[in-house]
C-alpha atoms as a PDB file:
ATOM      1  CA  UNK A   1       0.000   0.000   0.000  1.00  0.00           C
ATOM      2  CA  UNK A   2       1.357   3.413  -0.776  1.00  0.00           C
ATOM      3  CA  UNK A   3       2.042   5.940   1.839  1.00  0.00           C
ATOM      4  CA  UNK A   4       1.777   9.404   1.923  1.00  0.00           C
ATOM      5  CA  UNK A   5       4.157  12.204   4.204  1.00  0.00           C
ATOM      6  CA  UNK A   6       1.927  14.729   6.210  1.00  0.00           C
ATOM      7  CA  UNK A   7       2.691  17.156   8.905  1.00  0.00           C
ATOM      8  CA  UNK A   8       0.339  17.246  11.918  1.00  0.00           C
ATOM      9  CA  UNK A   9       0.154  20.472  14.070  1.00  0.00           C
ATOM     10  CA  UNK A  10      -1.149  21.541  17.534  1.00  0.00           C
ATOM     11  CA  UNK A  11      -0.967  25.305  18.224  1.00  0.00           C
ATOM     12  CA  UNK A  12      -0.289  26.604  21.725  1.00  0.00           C
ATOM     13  CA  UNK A  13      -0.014  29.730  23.578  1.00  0.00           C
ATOM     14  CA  UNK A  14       3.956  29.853  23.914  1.00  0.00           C
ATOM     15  CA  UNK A  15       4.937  26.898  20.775  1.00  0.00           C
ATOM     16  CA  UNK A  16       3.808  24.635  18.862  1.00  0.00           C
ATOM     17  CA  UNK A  17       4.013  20.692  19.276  1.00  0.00           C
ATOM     18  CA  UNK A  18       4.513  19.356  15.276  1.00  0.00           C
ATOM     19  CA  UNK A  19       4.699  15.629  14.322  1.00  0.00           C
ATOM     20  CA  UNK A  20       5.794  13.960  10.514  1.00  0.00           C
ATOM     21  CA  UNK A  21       3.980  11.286   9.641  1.00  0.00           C
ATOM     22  CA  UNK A  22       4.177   8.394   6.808  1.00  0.00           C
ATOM     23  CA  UNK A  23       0.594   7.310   6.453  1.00  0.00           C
ATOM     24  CA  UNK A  24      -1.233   4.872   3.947  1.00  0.00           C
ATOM     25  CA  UNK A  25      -3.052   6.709   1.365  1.00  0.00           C
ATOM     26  CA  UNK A  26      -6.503   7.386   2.328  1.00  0.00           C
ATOM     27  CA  UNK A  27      -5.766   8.268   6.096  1.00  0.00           C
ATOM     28  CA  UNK A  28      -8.314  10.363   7.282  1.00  0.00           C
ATOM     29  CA  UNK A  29      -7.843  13.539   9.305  1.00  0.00           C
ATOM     30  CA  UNK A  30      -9.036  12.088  12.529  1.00  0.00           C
ATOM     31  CA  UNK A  31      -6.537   8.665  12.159  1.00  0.00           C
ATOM     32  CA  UNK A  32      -4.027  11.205  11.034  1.00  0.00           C
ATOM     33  CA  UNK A  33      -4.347  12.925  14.562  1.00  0.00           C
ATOM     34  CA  UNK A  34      -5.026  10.319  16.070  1.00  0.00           C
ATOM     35  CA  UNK A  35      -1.488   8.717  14.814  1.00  0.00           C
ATOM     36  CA  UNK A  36       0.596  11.719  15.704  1.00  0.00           C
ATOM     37  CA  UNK A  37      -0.763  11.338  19.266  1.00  0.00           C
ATOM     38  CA  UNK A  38      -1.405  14.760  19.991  1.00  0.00           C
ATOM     39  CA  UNK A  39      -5.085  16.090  21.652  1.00  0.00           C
ATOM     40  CA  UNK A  40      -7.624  15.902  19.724  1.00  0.00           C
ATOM     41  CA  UNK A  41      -9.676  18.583  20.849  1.00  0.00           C
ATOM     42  CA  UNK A  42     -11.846  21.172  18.699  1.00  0.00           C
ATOM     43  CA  UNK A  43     -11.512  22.043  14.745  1.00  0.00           C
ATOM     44  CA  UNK A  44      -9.442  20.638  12.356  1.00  0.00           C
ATOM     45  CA  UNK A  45      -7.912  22.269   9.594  1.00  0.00           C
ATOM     46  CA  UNK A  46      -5.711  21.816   6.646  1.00  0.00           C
ATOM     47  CA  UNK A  47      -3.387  24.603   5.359  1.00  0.00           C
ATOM     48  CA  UNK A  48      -5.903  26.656   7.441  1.00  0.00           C
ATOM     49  CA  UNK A  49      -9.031  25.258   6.180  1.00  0.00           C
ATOM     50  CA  UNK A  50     -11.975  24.030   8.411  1.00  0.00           C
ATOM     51  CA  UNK A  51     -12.201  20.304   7.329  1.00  0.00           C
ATOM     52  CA  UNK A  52     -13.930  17.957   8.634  1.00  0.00           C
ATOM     53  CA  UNK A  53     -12.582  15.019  10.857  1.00  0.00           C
ATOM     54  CA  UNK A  54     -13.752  12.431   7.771  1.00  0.00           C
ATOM     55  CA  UNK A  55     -11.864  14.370   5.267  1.00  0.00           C
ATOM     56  CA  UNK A  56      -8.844  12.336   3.350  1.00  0.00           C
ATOM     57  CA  UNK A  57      -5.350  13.681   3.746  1.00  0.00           C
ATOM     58  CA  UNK A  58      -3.191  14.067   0.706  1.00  0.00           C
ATOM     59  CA  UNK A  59       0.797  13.657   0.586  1.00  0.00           C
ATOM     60  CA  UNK A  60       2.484  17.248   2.048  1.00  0.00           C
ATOM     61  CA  UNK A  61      -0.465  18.407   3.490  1.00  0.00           C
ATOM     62  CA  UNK A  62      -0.430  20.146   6.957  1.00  0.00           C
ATOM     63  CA  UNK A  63      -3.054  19.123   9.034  1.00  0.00           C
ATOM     64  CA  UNK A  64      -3.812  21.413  11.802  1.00  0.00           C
ATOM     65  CA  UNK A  65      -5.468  20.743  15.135  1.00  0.00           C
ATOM     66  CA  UNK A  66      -7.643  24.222  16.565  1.00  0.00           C
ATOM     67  CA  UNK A  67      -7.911  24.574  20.010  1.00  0.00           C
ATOM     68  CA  UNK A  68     -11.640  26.055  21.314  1.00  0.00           C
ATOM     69  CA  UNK A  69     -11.417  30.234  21.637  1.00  0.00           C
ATOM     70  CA  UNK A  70     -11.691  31.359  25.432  1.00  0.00           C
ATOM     71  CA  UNK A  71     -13.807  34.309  24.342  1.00  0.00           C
ATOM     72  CA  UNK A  72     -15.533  35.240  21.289  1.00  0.00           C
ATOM     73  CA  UNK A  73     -13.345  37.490  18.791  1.00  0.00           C
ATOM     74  CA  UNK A  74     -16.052  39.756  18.463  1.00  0.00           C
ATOM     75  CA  UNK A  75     -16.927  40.115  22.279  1.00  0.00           C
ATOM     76  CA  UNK A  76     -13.278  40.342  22.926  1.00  0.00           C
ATOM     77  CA  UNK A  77     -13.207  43.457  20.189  1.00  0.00           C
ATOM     78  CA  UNK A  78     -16.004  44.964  22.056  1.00  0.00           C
ATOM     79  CA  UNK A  79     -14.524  45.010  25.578  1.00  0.00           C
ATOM     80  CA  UNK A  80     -11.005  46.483  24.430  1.00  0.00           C
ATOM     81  CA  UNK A  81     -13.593  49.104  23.125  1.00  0.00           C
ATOM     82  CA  UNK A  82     -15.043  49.877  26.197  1.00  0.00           C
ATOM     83  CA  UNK A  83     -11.510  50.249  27.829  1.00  0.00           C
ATOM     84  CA  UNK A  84     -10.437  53.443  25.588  1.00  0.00           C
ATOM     85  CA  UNK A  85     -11.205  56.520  26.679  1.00  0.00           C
END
């Protein structure tokens, strides 16, 4: 069976954790994170597209694991807002 060479990525606050992978063709996103044993928490992405966990990954793609936002972007906007004077 052929493989394929992906990069998995989990974004944090202060670095990033990032794990190469050979995987047979056909891997989905979620076996793909699932492989690279990092959390599997929230949104996934590749090259910073929302995909879902189903989707297949192709060879040199970058799949990208989201964490949940603490606060709304919007709401956050609002209440830096409020602080100016």
């Amino acid at each position: 069976m052929k493989s394929i060479k992906i990069d998995v990525v989990y974004a944090l606050p202060a670095a990033a954790q990032a794990v190469t992978l050979s995987v047979p063709l056909g891997t989905t996103v979620r076996e793909a994170v699932a492989a690279a044993g990092l959390p599997a928490g929230g949104r996934f992405g590749i090259f910073g597209r929302i995909v879902a966990p189903e989707a297949r990954v192709a060879d040199g793609d970058r799949v990208e694991i989201y964490r949940p936002l603490k606060l709304d972007p919007k709401e956050a906007r609002r209440r830096r807002a409020r602080k100016q004077p």
